[in-house]
Protein backbone atom coordinates (compact mmCIF):
# COMPACT_ATOMS: atom_id res chain seq x y z
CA UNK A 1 -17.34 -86.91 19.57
CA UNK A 2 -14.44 -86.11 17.36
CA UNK A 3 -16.34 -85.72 14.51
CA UNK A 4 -18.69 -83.19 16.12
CA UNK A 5 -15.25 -81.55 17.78
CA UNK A 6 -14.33 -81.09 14.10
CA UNK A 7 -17.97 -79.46 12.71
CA UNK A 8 -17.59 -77.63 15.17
CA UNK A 9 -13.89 -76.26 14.28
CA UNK A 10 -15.19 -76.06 10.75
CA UNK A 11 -18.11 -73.74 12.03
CA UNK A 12 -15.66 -71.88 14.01
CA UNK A 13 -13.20 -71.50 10.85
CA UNK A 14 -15.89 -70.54 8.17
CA UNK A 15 -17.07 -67.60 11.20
CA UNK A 16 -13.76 -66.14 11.39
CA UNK A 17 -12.88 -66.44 7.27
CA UNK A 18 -16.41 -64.45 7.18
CA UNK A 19 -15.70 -62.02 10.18
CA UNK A 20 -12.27 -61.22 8.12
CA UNK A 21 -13.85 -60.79 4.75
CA UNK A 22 -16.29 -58.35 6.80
CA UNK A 23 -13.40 -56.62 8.02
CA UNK A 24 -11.01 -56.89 4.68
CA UNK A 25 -14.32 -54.88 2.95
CA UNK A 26 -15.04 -52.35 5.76
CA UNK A 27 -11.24 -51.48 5.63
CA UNK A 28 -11.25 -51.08 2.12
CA UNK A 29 -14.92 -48.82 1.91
CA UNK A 30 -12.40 -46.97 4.57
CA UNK A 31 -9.77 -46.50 1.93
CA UNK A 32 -12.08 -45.67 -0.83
CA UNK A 33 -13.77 -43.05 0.69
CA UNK A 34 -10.98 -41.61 2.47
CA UNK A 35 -10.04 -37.86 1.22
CA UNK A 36 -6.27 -38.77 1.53
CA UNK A 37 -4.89 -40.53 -0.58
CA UNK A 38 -3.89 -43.90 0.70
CA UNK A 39 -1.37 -45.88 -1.50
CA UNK A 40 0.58 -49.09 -0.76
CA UNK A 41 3.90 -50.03 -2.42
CA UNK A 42 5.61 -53.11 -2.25
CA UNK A 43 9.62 -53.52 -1.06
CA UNK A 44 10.61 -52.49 -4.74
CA UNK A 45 8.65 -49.39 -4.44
CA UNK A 46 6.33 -50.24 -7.06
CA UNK A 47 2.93 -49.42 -6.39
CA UNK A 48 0.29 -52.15 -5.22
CA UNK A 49 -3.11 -50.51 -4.50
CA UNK A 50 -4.60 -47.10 -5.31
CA UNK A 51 -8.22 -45.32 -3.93
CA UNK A 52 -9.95 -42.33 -5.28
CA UNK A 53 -8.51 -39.71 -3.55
CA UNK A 54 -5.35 -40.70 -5.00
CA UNK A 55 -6.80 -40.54 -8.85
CA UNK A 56 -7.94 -36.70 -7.76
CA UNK A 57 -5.29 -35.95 -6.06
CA UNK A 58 -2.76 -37.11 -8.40
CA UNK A 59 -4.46 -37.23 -11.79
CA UNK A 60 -3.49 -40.78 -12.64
CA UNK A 61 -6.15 -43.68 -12.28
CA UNK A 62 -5.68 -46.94 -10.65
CA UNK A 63 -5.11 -48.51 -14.12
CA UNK A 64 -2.52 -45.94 -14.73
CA UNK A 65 -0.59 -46.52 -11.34
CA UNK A 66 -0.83 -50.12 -10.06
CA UNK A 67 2.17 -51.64 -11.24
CA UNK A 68 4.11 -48.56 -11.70
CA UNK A 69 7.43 -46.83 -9.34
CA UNK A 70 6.41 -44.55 -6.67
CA UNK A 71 8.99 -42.41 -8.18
CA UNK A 72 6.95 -41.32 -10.80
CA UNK A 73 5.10 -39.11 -8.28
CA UNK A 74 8.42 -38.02 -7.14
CA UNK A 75 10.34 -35.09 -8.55
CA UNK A 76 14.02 -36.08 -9.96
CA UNK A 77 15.79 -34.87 -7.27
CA UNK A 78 13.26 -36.03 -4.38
CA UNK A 79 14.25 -39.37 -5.88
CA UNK A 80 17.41 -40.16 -2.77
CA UNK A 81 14.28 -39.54 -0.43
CA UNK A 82 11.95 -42.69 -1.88
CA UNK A 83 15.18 -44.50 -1.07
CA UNK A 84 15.58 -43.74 2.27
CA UNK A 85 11.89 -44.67 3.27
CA UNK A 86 11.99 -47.86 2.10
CA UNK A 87 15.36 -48.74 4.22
CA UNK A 88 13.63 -47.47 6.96
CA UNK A 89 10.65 -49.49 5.91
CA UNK A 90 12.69 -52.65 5.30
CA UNK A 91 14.00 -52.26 9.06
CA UNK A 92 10.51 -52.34 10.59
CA UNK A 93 10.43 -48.10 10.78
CA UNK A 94 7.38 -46.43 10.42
CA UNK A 95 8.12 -42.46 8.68
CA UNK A 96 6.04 -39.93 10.60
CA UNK A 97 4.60 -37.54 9.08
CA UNK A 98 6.77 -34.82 7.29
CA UNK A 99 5.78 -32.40 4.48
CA UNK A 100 7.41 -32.76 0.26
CA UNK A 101 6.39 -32.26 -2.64
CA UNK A 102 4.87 -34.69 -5.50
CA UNK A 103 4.70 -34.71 -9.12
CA UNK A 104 0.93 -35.36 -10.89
CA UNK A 105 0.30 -36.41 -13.97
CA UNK A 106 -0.08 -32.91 -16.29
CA UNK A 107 3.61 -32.20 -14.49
CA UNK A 108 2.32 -29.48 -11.54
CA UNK A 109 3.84 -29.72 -8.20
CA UNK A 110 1.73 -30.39 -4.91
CA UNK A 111 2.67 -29.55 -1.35
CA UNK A 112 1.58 -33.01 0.44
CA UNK A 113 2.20 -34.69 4.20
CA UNK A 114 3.33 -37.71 4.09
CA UNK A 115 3.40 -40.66 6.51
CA UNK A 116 4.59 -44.05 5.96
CA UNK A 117 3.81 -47.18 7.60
CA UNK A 118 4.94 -50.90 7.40
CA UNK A 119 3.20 -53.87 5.77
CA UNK A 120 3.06 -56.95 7.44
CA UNK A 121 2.07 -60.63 6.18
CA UNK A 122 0.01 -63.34 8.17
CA UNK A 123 3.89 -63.91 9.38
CA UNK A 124 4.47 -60.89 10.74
CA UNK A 125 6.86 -60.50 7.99
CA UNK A 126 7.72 -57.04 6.32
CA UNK A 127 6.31 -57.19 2.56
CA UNK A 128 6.19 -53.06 1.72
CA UNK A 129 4.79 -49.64 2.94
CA UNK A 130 1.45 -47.94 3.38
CA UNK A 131 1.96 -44.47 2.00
CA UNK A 132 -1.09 -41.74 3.43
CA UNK A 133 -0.71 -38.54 1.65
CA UNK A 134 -2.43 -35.29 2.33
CA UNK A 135 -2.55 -32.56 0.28
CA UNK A 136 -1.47 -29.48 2.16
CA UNK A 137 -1.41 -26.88 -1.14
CA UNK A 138 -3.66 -24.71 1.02
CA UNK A 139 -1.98 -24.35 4.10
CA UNK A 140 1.06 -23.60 2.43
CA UNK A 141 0.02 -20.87 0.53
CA UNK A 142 -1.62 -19.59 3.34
CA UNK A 143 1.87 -19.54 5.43
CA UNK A 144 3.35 -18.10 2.23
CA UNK A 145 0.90 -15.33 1.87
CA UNK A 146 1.46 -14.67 5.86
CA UNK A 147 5.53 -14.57 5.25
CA UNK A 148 4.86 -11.97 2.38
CA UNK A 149 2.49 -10.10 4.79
CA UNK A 150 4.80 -9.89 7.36
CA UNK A 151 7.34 -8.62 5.53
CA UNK A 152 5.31 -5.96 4.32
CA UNK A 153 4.20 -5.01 7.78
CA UNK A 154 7.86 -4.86 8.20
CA UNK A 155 8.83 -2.83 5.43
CA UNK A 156 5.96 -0.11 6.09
CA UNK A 157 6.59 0.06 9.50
CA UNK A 158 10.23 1.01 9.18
CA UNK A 159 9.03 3.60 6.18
CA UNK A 160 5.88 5.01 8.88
CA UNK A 161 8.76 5.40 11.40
CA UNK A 162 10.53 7.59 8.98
CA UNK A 163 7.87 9.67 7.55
CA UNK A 164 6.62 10.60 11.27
CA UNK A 165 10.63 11.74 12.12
CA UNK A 166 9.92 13.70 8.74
CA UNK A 167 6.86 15.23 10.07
CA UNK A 168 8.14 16.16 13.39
CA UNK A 169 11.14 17.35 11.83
CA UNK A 170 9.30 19.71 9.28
CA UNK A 171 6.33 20.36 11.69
CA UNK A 172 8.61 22.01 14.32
CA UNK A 173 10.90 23.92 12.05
CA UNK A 174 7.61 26.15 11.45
CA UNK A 175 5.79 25.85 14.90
CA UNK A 176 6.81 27.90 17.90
CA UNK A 177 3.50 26.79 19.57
CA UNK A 178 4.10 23.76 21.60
CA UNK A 179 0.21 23.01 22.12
CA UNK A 180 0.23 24.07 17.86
CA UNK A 181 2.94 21.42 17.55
CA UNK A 182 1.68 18.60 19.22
CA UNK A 183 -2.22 19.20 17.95
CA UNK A 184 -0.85 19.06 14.13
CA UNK A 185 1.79 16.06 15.00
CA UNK A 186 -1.48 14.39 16.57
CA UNK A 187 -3.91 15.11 13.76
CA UNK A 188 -0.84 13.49 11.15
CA UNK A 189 -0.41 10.47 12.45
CA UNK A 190 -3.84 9.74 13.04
CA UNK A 191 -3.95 10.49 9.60
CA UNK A 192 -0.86 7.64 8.65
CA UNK A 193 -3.24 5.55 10.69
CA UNK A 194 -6.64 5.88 8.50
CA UNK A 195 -4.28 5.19 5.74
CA UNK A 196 -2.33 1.98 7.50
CA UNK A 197 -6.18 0.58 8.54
CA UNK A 198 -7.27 0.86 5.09
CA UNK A 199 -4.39 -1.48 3.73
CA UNK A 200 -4.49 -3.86 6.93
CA UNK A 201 -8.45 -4.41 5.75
CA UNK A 202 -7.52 -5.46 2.56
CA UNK A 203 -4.35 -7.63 3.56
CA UNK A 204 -1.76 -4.95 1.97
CA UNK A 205 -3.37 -5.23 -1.50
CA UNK A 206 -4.53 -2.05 -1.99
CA UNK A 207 -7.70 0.48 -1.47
CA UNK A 208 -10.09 2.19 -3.12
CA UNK A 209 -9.05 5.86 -4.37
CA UNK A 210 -12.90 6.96 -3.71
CA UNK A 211 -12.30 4.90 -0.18
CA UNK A 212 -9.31 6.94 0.89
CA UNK A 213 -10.48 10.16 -0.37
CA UNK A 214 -14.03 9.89 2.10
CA UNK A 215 -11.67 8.41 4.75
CA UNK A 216 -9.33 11.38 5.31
CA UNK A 217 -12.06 13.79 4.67
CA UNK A 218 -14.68 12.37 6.96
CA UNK A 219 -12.90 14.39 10.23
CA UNK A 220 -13.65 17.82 8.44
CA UNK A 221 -17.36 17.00 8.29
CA UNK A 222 -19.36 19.31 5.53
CA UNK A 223 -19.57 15.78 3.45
CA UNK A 224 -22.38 17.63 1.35
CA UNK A 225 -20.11 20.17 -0.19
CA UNK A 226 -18.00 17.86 -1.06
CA UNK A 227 -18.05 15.91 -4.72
CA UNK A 228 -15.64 12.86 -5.81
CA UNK A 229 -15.86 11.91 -9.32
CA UNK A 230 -13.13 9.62 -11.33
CA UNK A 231 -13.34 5.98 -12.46
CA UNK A 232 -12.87 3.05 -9.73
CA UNK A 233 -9.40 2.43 -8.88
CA UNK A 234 -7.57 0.20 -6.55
CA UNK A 235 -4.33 2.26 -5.29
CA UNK A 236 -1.26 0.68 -4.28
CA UNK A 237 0.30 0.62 -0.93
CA UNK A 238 2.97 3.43 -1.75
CA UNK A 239 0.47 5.66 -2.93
CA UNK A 240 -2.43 5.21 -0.40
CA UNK A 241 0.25 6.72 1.89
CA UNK A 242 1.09 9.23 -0.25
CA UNK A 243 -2.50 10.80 -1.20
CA UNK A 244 -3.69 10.08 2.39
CA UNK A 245 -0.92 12.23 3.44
CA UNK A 246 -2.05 14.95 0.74
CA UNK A 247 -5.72 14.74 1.11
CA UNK A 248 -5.22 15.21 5.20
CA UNK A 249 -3.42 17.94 4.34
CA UNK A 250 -5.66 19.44 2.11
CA UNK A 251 -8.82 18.73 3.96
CA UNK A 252 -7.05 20.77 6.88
CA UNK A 253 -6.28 23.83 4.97
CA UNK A 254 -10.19 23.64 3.52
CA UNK A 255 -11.35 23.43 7.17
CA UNK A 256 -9.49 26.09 8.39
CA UNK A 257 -9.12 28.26 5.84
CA UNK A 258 -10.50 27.57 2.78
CA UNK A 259 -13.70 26.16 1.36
CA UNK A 260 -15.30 24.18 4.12
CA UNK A 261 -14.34 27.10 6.79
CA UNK A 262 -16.48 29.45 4.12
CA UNK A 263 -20.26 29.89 4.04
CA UNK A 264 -20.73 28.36 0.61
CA UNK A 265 -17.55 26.94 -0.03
CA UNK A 266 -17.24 23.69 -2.01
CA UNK A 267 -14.51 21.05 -2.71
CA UNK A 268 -14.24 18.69 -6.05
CA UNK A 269 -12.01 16.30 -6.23
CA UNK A 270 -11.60 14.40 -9.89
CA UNK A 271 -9.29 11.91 -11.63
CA UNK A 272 -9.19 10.56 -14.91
CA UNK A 273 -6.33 7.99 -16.71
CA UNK A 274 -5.29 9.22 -19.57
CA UNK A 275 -2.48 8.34 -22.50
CA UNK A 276 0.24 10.37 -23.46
CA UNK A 277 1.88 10.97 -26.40
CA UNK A 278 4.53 8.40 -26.01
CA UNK A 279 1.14 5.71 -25.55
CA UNK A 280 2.09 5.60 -21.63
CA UNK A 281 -1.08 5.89 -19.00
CA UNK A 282 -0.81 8.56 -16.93
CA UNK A 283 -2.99 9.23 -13.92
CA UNK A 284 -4.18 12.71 -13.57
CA UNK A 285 -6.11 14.16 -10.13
CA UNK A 286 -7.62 18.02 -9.09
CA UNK A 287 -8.13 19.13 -5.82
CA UNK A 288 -10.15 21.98 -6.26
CA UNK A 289 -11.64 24.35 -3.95
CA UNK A 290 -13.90 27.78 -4.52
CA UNK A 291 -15.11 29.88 -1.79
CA UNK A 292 -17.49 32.01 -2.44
CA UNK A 293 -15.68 34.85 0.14
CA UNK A 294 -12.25 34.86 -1.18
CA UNK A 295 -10.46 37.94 0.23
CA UNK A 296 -10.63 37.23 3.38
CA UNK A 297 -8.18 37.16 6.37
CA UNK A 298 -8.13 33.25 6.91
CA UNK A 299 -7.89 33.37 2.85
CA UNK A 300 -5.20 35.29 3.17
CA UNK A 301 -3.34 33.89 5.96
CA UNK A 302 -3.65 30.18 3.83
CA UNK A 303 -1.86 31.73 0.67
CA UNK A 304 1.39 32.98 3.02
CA UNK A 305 1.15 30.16 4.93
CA UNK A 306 4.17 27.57 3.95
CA UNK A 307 4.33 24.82 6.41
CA UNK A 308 4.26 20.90 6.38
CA UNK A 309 1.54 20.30 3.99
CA UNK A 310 2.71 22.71 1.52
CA UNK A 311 5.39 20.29 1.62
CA UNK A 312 3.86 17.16 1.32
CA UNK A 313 1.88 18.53 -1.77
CA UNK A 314 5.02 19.88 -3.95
CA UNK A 315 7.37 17.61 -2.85
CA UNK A 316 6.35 14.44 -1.00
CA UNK A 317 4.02 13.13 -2.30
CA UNK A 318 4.41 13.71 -6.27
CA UNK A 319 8.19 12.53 -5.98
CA UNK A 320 7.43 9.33 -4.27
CA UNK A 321 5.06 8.62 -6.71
CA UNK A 322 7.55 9.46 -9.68
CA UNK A 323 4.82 12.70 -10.55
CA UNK A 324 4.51 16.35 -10.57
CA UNK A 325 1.86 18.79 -9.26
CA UNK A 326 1.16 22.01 -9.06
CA UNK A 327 -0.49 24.30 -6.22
CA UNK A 328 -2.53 27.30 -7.14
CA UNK A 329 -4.30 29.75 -4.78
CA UNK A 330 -5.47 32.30 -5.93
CA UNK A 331 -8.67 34.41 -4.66
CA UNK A 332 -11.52 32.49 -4.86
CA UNK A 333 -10.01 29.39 -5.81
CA UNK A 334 -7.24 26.58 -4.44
CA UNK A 335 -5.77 24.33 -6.83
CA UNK A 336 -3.57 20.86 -6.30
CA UNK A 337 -2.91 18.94 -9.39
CA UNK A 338 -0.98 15.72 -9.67
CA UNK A 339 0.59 14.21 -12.30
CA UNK A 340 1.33 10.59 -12.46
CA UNK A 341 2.62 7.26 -14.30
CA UNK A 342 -0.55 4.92 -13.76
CA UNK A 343 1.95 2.02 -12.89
CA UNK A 344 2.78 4.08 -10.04
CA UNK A 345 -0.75 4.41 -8.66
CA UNK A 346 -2.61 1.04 -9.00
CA UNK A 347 -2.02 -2.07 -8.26
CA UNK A 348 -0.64 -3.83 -10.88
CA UNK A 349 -3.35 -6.23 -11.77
CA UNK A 350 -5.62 -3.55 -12.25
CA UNK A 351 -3.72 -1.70 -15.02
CA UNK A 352 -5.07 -3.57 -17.20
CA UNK A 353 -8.65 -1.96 -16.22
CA UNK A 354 -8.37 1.68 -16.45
CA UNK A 355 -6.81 0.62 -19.97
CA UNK A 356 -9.88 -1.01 -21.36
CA UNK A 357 -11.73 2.55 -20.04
CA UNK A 358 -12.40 2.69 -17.01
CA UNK A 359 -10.12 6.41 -17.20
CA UNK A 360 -12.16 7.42 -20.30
């Protein structure tokens, strides 16, 4: 009987060795195929065990790491924080998760999570530190890009506040209508707001010049007399507020008094990039419009007239873009040029593109 009592504790002994080894593997197929990185460090912070997702994550290989400091992942002065974790470690502490930043191998920086747990022997005795580290590179930049949104919300906010206390300003020093004033206050800031939706589409970085143009124009109707033609070019913030504000202007004058209020009238709008003498790109645009009857009374009436818009075109708009223009009516014919430093217009990653031709 003892001897079978002790086959029996072998039996017993041999099940559990396997049932560990079953478990030692599945933890480790665990590790291996986790996408954090899971690295353990002894008490010394030198690094005992490295999976795959640490390799990609980091750049080193296992090779490369085993056997090494921690703090070679660990930017100089991050160094007081490796120190820290391991006294906390030392006193049976795990580290919840916090965010840092670590150091791979060709030198970059990476935005990780971090959380750090104890390492126990059979004993129950303290012998160093499971690190898991997630990389977090994403998230950040996407809290980054919605800080640097914000702020641009911010910033054009304040400046759309302002230009509609400009507009009301200018709008009633030349309107003894009340029902005149509040229709053309109305029809303006609906027109800030085709502009504003544009650059909310495309996060603040910019729209289209041919986008813009159909935008404020598509209220006026009469799409078929009018023609865009100019190379493609993303505008900046500054000056999709600018030109919307001209081109709503415009496009009211044309539908109530000029070409698209005339049998036969047409509009054509180009632009072009172009390069000085002094080799700097300038951006060059023409509004023009021909009516077919020119001498008439609403023809007339649009050549005296000096209000809001006439503003906007002479001064507004070509002075916040660092320009000039011109306005020209004449009978027959209604004329808005701009003149333009390109830097001023695009955005600046796209300079580059209207100078390999797309303004040729």
């Amino acid at each position: 009987m003892p001897e079978a009592r002790y086959v029996m504790h072998m039996k017993t002994s041999g099940g559990r060795e396997r049932e560990d080894a079953n478990a030692d593997a599945r933890l480790a197929a665990i590790v291996d195929s986790s996408y954090d990185a899971i690295i353990s460090k002894d008490l010394h912070s030198v690094i005992t065990s490295w999976n795959h997702a640490a390799e990609r994550m980091f750049g080193y290989s296992a090779e490369e790491a085993v056997g090494q400091s921690i703090l070679m992942l660990l930017p100089e002065h991050l160094w007081n924080e490796e120190s820290d974790i391991i006294s906390r470690i030392r006193r049976g502490e795990g580290v919840a998760s916090f965010d840092t930043t670590r150091r791979r191998k060709d030198g970059s920086l990476i935005a990780v999570s971090l959380t750090v747990s104890p390492i126990r022997n059979r004993h129950d005795e303290i012998v160093g530190a499971s690190t898991i580290a997630r990389d977090i590179s994403a998230a950040k930049e996407s809290e980054r890009r919605i800080r640097m949104l914000m702020r641009e919300v911010n910033h054009r906010v304040k400046n759309q506040f302002a230009v509609i206390l400009s507009m009301v300003r200018e709008t009633s020093k030349r309107s003894t209508d009340p029902r005149e004033f509040e229709e053309l206050i109305r029809s303006r800031i609906m027109a800030l707001s085709r502009s504003h939706d544009l650059l909310v589409t495309s996060e603040w970085a910019g729209a289209s010049l041919f986008d813009l143009i159909q935008e404020h124009l598509k209220p006026f109707g009469h799409e078929e007399r009018i023609s865009l033609s100019g190379p493609l070019l993303t505008l900046q913030s500054n000056a999709v507020q600018n030109l919307g504000m001209a081109f709503h202007e415009l496009g009211t004058n044309a539908s109530k008094y000029g070409a698209l209020a005339a049998e036969g009238g047409r509009v054509e709008i180009t632009w072009k990039v172009e390069t000085d003498p002094q080799a700097r790109r300038r951006f060059h645009l023409l509004w023009h419009e021909t009516l077919s009857a020119a001498d008439t009374p609403a023809a007339r009436k649009a050549a005296e007239r000096k209000g809001f818009g006439t503003v906007v075109l002479q001064r507004v708009a070509p002075q916040s873009l660092s320009g000039s223009s011109s306005l020209e009516r004449s009978p027959g014919s209604v004329k808005w040029t701009l003149d333009a430093p390109l830097e001023a217009i695009v955005v600046p990653q796209l300079g580059a593109e209207a100078e390999n031709g797309l303004g040729a």
